[in-house]
Protein backbone atom coordinates (compact mmCIF):
# COMPACT_ATOMS: atom_id res chain seq x y z
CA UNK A 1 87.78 -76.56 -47.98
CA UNK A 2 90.09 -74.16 -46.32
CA UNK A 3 89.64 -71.70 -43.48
CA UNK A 4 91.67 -68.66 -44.05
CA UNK A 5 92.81 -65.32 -42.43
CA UNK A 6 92.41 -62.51 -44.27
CA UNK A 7 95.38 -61.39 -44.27
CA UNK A 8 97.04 -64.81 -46.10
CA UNK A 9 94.00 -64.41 -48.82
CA UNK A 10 94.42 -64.22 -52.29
CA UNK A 11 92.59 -61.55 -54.59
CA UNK A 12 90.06 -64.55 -55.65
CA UNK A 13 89.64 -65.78 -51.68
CA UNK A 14 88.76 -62.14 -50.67
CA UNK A 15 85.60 -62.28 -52.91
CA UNK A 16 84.20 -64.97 -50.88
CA UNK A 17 80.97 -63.68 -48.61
CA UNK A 18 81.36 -66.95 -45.97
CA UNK A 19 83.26 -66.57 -43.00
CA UNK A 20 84.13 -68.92 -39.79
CA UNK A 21 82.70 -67.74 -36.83
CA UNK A 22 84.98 -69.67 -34.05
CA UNK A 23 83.27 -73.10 -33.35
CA UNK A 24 84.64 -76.33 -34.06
CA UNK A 25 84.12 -79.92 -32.45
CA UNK A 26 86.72 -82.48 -32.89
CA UNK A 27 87.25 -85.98 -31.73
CA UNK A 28 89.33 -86.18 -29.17
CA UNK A 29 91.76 -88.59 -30.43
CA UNK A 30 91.98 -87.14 -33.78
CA UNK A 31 92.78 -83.75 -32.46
CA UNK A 32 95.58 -85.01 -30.38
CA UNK A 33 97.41 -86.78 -33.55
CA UNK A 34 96.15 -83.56 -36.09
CA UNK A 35 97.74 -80.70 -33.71
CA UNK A 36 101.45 -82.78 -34.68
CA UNK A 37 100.57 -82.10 -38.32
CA UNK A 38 100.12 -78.00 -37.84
CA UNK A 39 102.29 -75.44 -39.13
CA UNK A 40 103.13 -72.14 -39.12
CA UNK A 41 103.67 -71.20 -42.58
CA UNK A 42 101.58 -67.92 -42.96
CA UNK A 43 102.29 -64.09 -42.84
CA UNK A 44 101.82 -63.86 -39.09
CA UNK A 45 104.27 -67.14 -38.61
CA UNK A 46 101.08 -68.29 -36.07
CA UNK A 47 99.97 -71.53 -35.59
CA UNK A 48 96.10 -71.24 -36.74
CA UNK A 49 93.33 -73.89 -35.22
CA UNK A 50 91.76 -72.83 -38.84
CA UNK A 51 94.03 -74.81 -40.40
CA UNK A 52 92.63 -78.16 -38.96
CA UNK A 53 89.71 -79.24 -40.39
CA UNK A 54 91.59 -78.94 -44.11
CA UNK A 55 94.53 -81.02 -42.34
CA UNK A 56 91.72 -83.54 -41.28
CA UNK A 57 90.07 -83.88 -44.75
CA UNK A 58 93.37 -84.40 -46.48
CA UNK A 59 93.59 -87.49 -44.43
CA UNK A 60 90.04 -88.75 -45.33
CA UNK A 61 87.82 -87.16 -41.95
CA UNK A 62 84.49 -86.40 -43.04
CA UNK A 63 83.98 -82.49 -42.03
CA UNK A 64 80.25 -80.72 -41.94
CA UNK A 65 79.96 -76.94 -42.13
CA UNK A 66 77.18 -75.72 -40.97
CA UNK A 67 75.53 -72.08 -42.20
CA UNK A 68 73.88 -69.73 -40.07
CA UNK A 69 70.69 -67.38 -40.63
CA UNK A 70 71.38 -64.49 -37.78
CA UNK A 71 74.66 -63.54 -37.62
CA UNK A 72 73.58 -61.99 -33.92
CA UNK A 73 73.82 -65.60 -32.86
CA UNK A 74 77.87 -65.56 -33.24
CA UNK A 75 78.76 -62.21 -32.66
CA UNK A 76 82.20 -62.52 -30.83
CA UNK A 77 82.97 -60.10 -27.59
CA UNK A 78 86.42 -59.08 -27.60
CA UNK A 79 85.72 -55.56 -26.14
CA UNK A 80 83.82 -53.76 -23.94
CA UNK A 81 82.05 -51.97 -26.81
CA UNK A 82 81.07 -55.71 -28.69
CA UNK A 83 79.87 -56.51 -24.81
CA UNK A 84 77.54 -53.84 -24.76
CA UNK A 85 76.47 -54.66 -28.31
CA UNK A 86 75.95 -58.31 -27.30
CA UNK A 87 74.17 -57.31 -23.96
CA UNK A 88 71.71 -54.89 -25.93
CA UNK A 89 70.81 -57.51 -28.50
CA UNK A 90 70.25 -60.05 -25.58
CA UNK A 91 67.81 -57.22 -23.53
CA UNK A 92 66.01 -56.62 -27.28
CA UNK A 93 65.14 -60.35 -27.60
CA UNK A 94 64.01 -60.23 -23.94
CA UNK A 95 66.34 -61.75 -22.19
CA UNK A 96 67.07 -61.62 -18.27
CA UNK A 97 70.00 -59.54 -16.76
């Protein structure tokens, strides 16, 4: 179980129809002694959170993925144009302003 960006896939990753939409929950303790084990080899030279949970099951950790049926519920809102998308799906479903 790996989480990977797409632009370090592989031709057989990209045919993969799951992707990770942000959330993780860690143990606090763990996290501290797994973010020592992180590195940056990858075409961007970043240091990816993604790379955690495989670093955690290598050492044993017991990690649950969870799926998803509305992919509205995890749309992320990194402009002002996924705002407005967010804010008209929330005023659809009836919520307040």
């Amino acid at each position: 179980m790996e989480i990977v960006e797409e632009p370090d896939c592989n031709e057989e990753q990209k045919k993969i129809k799951e992707v990770f939409f942000g959330v993780m929950l860690f143990n606090g303790k763990k996290l501290n002694w797994i973010l020592n084990r992180m590195t940056n080899n990858n075409a961007q030279n970043e240091y990816y959170l993604t790379d955690l949970p495989a670093l955690l099951k290598e050492e044993g950790e017991r990690i649950k993925i969870c799926s998803i049926n509305d992919l509205e519920e995890v749309y992320g809102v990194n402009t002002v144009e996924d705002l407005k998308r967010v804010e008209d799906i929330m005023k659809a479903r009836g919520a307040n302003d």
